[in-house]
Protein backbone atom coordinates (compact mmCIF):
# COMPACT_ATOMS: atom_id res chain seq x y z
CA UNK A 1 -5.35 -81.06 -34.47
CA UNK A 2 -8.08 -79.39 -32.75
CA UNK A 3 -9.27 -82.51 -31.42
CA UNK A 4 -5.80 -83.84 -30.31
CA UNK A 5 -5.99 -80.40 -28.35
CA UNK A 6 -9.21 -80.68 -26.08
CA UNK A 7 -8.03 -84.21 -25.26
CA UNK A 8 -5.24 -82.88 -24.13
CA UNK A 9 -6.58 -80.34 -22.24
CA UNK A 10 -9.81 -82.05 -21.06
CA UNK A 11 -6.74 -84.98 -19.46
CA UNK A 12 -5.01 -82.31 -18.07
CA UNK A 13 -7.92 -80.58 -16.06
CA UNK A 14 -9.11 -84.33 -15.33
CA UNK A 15 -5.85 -84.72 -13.66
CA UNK A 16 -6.05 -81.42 -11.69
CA UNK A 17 -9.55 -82.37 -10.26
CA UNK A 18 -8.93 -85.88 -9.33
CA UNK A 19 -5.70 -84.45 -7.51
CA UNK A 20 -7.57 -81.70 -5.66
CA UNK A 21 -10.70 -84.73 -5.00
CA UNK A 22 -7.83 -86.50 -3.31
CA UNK A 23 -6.61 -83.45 -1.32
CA UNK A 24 -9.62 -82.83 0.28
CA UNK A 25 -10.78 -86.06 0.52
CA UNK A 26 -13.77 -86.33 -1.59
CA UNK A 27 -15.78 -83.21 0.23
CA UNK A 28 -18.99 -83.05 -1.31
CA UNK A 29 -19.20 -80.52 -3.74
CA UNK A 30 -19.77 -77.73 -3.89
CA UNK A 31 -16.38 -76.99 -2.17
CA UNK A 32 -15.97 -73.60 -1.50
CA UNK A 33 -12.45 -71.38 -1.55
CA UNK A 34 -12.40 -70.60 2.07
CA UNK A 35 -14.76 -71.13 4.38
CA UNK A 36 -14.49 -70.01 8.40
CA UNK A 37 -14.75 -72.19 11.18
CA UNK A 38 -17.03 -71.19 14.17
CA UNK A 39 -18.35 -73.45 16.92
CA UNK A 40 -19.64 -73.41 20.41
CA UNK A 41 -17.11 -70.83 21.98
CA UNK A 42 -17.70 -68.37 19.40
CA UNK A 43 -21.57 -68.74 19.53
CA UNK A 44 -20.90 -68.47 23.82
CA UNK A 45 -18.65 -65.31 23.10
CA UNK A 46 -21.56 -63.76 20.76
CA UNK A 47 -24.30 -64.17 23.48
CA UNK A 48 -22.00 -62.59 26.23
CA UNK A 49 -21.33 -59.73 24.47
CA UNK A 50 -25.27 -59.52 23.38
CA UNK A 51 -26.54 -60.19 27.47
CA UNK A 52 -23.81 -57.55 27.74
CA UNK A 53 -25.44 -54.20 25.99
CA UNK A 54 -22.11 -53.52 24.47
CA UNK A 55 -21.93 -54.44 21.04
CA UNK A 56 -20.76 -51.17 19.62
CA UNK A 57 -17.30 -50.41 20.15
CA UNK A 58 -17.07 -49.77 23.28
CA UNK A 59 -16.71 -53.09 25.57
CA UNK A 60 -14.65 -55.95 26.98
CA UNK A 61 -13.96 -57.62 24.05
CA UNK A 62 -12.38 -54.93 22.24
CA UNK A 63 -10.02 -54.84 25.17
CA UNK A 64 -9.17 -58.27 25.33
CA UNK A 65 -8.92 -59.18 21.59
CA UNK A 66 -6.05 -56.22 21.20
CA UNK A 67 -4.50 -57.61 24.04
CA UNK A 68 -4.56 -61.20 22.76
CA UNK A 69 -3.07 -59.63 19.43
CA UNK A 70 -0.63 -58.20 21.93
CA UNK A 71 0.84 -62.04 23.55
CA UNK A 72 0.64 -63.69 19.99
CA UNK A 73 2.58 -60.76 18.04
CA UNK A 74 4.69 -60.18 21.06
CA UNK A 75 4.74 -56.62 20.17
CA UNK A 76 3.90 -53.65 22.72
CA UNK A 77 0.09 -52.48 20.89
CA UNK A 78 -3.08 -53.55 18.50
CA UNK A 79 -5.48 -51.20 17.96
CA UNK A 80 -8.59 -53.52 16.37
CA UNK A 81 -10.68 -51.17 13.73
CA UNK A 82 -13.58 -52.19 11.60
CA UNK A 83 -11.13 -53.55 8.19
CA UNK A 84 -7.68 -54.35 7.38
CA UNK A 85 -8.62 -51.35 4.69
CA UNK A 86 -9.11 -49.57 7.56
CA UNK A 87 -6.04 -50.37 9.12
CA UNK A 88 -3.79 -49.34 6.32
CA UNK A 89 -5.13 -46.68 5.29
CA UNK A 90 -4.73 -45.66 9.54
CA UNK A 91 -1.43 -46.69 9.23
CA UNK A 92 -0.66 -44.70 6.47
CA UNK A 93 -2.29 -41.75 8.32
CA UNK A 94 0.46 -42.30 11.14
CA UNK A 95 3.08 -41.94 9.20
CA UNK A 96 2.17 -39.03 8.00
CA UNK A 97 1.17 -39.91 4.32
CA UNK A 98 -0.09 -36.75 2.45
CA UNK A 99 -1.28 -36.00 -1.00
CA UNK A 100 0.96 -36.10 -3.33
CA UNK A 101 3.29 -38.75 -1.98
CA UNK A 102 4.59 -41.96 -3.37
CA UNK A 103 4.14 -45.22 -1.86
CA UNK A 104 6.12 -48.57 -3.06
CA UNK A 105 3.53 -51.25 -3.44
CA UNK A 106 3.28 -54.93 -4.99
CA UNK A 107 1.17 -55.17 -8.47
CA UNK A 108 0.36 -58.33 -7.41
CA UNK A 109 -2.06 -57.65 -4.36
CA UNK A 110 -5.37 -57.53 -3.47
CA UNK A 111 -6.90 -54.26 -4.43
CA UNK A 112 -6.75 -52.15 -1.08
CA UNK A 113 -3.12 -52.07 -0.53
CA UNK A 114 -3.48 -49.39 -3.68
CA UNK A 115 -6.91 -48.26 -2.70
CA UNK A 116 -5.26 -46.86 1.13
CA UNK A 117 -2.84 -45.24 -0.64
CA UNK A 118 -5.18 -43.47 -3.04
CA UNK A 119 -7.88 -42.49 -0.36
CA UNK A 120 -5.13 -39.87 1.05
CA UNK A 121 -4.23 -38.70 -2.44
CA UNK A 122 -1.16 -40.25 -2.73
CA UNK A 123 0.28 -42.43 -5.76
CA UNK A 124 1.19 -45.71 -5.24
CA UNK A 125 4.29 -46.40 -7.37
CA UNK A 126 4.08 -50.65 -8.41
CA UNK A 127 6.82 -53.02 -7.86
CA UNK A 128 6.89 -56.05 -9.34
CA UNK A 129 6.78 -59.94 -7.63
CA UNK A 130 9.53 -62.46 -6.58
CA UNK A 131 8.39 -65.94 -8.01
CA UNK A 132 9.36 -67.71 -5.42
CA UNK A 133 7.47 -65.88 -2.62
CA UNK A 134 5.12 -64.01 -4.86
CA UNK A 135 5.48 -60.77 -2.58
CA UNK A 136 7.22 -57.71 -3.97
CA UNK A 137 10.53 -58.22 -5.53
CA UNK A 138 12.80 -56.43 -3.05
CA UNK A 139 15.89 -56.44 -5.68
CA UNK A 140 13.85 -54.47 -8.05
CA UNK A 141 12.87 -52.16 -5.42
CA UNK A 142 16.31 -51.51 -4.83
CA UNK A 143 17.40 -50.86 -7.67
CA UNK A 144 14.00 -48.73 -8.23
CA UNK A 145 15.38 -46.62 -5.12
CA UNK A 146 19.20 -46.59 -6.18
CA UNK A 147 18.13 -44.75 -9.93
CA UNK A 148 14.88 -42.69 -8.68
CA UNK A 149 15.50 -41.75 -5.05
CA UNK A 150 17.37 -38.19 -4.24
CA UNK A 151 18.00 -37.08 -1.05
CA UNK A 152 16.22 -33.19 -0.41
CA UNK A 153 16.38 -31.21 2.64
CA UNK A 154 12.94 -32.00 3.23
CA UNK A 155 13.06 -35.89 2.94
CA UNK A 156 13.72 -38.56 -0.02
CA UNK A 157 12.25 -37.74 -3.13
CA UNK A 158 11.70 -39.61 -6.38
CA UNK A 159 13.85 -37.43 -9.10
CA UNK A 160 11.73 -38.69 -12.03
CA UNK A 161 8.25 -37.59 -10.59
CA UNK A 162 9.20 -34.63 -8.15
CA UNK A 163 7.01 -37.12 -5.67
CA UNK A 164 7.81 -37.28 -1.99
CA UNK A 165 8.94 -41.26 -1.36
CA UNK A 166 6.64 -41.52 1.69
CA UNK A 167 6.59 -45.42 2.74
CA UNK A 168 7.06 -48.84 1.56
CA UNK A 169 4.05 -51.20 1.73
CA UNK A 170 5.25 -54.99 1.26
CA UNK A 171 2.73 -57.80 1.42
CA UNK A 172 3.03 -61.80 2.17
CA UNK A 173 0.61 -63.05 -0.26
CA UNK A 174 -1.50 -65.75 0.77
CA UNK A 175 0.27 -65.55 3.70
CA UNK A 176 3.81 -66.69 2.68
CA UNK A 177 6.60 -64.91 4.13
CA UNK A 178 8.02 -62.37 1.04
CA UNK A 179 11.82 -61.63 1.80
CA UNK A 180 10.97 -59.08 4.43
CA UNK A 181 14.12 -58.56 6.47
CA UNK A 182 16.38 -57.47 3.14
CA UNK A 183 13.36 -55.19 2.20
CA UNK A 184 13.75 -53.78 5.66
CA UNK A 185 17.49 -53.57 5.55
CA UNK A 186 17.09 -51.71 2.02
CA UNK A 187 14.29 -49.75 3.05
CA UNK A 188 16.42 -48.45 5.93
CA UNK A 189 18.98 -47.28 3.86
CA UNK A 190 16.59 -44.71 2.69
CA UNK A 191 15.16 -44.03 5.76
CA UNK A 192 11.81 -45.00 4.04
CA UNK A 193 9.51 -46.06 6.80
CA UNK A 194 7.27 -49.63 6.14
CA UNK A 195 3.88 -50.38 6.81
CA UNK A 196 3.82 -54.59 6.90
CA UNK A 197 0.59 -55.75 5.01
CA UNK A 198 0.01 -58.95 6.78
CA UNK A 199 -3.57 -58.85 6.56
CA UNK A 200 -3.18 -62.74 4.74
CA UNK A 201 -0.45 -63.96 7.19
CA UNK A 202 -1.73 -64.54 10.79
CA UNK A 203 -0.04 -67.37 12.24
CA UNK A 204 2.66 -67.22 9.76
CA UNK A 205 6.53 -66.79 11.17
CA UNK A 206 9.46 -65.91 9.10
CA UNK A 207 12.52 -67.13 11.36
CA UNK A 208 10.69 -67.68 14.61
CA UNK A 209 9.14 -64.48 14.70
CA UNK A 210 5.46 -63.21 13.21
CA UNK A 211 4.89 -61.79 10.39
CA UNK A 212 3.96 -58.16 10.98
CA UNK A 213 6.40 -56.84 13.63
CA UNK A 214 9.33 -56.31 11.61
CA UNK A 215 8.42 -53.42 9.84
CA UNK A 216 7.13 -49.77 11.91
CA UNK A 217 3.65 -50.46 11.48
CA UNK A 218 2.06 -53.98 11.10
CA UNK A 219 -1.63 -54.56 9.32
CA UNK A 220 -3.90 -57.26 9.62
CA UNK A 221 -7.14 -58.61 8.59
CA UNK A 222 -9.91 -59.93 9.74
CA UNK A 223 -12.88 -60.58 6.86
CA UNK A 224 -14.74 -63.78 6.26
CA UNK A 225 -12.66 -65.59 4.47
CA UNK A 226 -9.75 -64.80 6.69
CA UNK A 227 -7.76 -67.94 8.96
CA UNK A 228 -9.41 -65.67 12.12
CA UNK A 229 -12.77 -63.71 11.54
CA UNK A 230 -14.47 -61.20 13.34
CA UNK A 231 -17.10 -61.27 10.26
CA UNK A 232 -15.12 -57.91 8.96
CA UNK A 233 -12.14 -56.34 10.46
CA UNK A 234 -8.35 -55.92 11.07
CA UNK A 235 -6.11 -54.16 13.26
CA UNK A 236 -3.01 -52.29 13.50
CA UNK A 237 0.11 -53.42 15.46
CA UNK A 238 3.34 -51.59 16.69
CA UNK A 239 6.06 -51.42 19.42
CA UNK A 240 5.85 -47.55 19.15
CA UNK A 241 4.04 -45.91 21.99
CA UNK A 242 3.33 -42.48 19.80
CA UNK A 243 2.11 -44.43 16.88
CA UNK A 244 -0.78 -46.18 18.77
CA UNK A 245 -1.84 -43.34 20.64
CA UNK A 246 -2.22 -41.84 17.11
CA UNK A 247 -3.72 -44.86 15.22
CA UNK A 248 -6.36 -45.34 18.09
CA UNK A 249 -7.16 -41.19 18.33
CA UNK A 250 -7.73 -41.32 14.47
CA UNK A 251 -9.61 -44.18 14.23
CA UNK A 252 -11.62 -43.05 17.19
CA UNK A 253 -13.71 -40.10 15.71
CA UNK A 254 -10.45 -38.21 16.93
CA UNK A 255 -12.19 -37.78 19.91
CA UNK A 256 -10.78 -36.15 22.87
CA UNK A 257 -11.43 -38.36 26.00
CA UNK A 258 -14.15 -37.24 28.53
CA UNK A 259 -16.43 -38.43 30.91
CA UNK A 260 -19.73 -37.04 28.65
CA UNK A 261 -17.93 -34.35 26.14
CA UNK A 262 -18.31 -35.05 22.51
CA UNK A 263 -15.18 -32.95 21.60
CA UNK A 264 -13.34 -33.15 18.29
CA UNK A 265 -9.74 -32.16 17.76
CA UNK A 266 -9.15 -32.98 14.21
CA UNK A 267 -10.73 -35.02 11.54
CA UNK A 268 -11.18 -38.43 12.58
CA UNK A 269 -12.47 -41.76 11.28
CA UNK A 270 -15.32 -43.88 12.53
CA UNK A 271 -12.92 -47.16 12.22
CA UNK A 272 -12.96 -48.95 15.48
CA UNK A 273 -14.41 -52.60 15.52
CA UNK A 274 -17.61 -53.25 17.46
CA UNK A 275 -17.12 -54.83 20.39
CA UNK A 276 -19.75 -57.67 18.83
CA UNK A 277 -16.93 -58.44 15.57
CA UNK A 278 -14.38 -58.34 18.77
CA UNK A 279 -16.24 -61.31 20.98
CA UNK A 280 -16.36 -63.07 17.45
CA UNK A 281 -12.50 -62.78 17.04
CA UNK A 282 -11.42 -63.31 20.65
CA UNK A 283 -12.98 -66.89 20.46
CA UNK A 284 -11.40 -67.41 17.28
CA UNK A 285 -8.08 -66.29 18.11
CA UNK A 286 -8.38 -68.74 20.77
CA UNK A 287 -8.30 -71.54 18.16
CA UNK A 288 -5.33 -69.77 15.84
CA UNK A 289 -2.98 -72.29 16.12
CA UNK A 290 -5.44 -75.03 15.67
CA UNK A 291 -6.34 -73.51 12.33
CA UNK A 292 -3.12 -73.12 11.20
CA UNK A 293 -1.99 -76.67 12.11
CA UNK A 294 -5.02 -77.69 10.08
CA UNK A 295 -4.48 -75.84 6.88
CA UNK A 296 -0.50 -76.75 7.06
CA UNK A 297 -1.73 -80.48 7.07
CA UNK A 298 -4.10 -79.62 3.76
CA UNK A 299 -1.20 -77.97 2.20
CA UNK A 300 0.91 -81.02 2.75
CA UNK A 301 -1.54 -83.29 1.27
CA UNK A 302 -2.20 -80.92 -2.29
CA UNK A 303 2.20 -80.52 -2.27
CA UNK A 304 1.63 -84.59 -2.37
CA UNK A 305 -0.86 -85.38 -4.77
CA UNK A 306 0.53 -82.68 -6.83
CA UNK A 307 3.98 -83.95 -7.79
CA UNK A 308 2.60 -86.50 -9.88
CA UNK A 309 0.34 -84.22 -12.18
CA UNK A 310 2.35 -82.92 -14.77
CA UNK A 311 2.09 -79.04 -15.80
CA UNK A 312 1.41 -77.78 -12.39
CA UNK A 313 3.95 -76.48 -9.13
CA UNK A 314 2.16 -76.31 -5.91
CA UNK A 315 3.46 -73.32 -3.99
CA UNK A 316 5.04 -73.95 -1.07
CA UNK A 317 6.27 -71.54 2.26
CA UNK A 318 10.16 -70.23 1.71
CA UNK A 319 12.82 -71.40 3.70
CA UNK A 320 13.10 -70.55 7.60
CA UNK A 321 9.37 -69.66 7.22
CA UNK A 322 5.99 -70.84 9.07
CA UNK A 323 3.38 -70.00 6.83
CA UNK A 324 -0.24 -70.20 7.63
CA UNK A 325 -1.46 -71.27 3.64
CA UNK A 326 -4.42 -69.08 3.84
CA UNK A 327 -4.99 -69.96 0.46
CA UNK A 328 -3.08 -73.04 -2.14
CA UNK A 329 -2.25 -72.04 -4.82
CA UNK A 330 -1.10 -74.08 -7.86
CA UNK A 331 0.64 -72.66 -10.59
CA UNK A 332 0.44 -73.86 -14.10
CA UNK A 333 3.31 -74.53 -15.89
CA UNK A 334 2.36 -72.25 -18.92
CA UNK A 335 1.66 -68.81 -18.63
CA UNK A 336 -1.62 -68.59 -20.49
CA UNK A 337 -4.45 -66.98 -19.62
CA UNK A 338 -7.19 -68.94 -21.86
CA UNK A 339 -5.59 -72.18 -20.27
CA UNK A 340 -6.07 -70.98 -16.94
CA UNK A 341 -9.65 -70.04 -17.64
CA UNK A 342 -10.26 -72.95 -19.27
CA UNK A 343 -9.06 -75.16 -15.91
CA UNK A 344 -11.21 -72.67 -13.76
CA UNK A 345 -14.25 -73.21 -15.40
CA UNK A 346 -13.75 -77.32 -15.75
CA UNK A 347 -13.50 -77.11 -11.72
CA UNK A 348 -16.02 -74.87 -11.66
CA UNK A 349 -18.09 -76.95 -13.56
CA UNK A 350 -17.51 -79.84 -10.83
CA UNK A 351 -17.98 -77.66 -7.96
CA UNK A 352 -15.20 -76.92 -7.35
CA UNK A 353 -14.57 -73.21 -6.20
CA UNK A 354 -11.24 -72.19 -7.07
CA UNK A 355 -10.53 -68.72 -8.24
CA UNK A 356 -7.31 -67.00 -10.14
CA UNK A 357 -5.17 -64.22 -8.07
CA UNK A 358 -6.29 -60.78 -8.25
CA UNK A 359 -5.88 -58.47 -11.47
CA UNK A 360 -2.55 -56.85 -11.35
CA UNK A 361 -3.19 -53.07 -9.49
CA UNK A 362 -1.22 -51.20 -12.30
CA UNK A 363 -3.96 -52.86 -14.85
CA UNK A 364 -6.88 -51.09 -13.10
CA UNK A 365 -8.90 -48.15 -14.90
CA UNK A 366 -8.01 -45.60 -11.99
CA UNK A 367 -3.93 -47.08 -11.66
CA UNK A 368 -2.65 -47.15 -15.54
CA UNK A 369 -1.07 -43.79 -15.38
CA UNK A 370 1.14 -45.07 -11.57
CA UNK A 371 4.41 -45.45 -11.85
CA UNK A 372 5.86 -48.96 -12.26
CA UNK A 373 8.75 -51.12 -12.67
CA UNK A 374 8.51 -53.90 -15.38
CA UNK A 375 6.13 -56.62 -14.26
CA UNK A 376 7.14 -59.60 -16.22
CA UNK A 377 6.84 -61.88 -13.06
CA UNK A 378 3.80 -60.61 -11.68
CA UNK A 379 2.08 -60.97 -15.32
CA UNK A 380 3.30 -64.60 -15.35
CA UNK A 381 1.82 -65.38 -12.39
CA UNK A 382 -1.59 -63.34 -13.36
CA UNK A 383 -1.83 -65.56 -15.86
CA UNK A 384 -1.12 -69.22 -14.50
CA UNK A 385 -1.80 -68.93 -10.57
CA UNK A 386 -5.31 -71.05 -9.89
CA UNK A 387 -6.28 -70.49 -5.50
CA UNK A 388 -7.67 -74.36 -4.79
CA UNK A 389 -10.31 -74.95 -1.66
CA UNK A 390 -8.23 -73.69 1.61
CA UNK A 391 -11.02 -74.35 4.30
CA UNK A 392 -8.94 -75.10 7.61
CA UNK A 393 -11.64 -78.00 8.06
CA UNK A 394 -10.89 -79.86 4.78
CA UNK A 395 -7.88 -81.15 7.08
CA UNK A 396 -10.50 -83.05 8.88
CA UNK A 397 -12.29 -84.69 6.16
């Protein structure tokens, strides 16, 4: 018995690495998850902004990446700051997020969409995932809302916790479009005001339009292992004139502008991107939609090899969506953690880099005592969701 077992298994992750082999077309391994692609323009941009003397954050290419941001967002203001950490946690500022409150967030995340939310003292309050988009389940939330939320004179409140319900936080993981226009319809409802995590989703559309501008606020991100990279960073985008003059005040030492006055009005943050991560991202933003064109063709070619391996579902963008496919993702068949593991570390084993999704956020040391809904999709996923090599150049192999 224990031997008809490993065959099995040993067949099964056999089957799963000659598929992915195929995929990326024999790349020699190692392979890693995600890897950025920078070339002569970005190495030109770098030196200008170096024979420059600007590299803090003062300089051109501060400027001109926001305003880039600007044309492909087609939104009214980007304010670039140092992380997409950054930029929630700035966005959360805006909206006037205080200690105390309650934000709605996804379990299934990566780790700073709770961590904003904590840095101003406030709770974040777990939804859990829609399998078919993996972003936060917006029926759940609503029916969250309809038995928690009460109506006071001095906003919405959650009846259960005595918490102010201060925002709604949804995310498109690995940069799939979740069902964001019901979540906004439901959030608005409530009057509940949402900050867009799209810090995965750049170059991902959900009807036409990008992901990021259809909530108040819009996040994005700009790390390493991002489809753009300024090295580290993100920025914040909105059509509201008031909410940008605030974002870039805060995240600007709240300092009041003068020729040679350092003058503070309030306590600020020292979150605005160099100008040096800025020259970086300009010349990368420049290639967006090559990138994204690039990882949509490797997507294609895992969804292809992967309908004949049995036990496994490639995820694929929802319908009416563009997505970007920061990072594949495979799903196995069974929910179980040890045969998860076990494929991880037989691909691991061949060099091939592939990583699960994140821990839950309400399974965290510092978020077990958050309120939650019932998780049973998210803790599927947890345990049968394997991220395969996403490098846009893979396409080219």
């Amino acid at each position: 018995m224990i031997a008809s077992i490993n065959t099995t298994s040993l067949a099964f992750h056999e089957s799963v690495y000659a598929a992915t082999l195929r995929a990326i077309r024999n790349a020699t391994p190692p392979v890693s998850l995600h890897e950025p692609m920078i070339g002569v323009r970005e190495k030109q941009a770098l030196e200008d902004c170096i024979d420059s003397g600007y590299v803090s954050s003062v300089g051109q290419y501060v400027e001109k990446f926001e305003r880039r941001l600007v044309e492909i967002h087609r939104c009214r203001h980007a304010v670039a700051v140092n992380s997409g950490t950054s930029a929630l946690q700035t966005a959360l500022l805006v909206l006037g997020v205080s200690p105390g409150d309650e934000v709605f967030v996804p379990a299934l995340s990566f780790v700073a969409t709770a961590n904003a939310v904590a840095y101003l003292g406030a709770i974040p309050h777990f939804v859990d995932c829609e399998p078919g988009t993996l972003g936060m389940n917006v029926e759940v939330l609503a029916d969250t809302l309809k038995r928690v939320a009460s109506s006071v004179k001095n906003g919405l409140v959650n009846k259960e916790t005595g918490r102010r319900i201060a925002a709604v936080i949804p995310v498109h993981i690995f940069g799939h479009p979740m069902e964001i226009e019901t979540l906004i319809k439901v959030c608005s409802q409530y009057d509940i005001p949402v900050i867009e995590d799209a810090a995965e989703a750049l170059g991902s559309c959900y009807r036409g339009r990008p992901l990021g501008t259809f909530g108040r606020i819009g996040v994005l991100s700009f790390n390493g292992n991002k489809i753009v990279t300024t090295g580290g960073g993100g920025a914040i985008i909105t059509d509201d004139d008031a909410f940008m003059e605030r974002a870039r005040h805060l995240s600007t030492t709240a300092k009041v502008p003068h020729s040679w006055e350092y003058r503070h009005d309030q306590v600020g943050y020292n979150f605005r991107m160099p100008n040096l991560n800025a020259a970086l991202g300009y010349a990368q933003l420049e290639r967006l939609e090559e990138f994204v064109e690039r990882k949509r063709v490797l997507a294609e070619r895992y969804r292809e090899v992967f309908n004949d391996v049995a036990g496994v579902q490639f995820v694929t963008e929802p319908a009416d969506a563009r997505s970007n496919y920061w990072l594949n993702a495979l799903i196995i068949d069974d929910s179980d953690l040890e045969k998860r593991n076990a494929l991880l570390a037989y691909l691991h084993d061949q060099g091939i880099l592939a990583r699960p999704i994140w821990h839950l956020l309400a399974d965290l040391p510092m978020y077990r005592s958050c309120p939650r809904s019932a998780l049973d999709s998210a803790q599927r996923i947890e345990r049968s969701l394997v991220n395969l090599p996403s490098s846009a150049f893979l396409a080219g192999k």
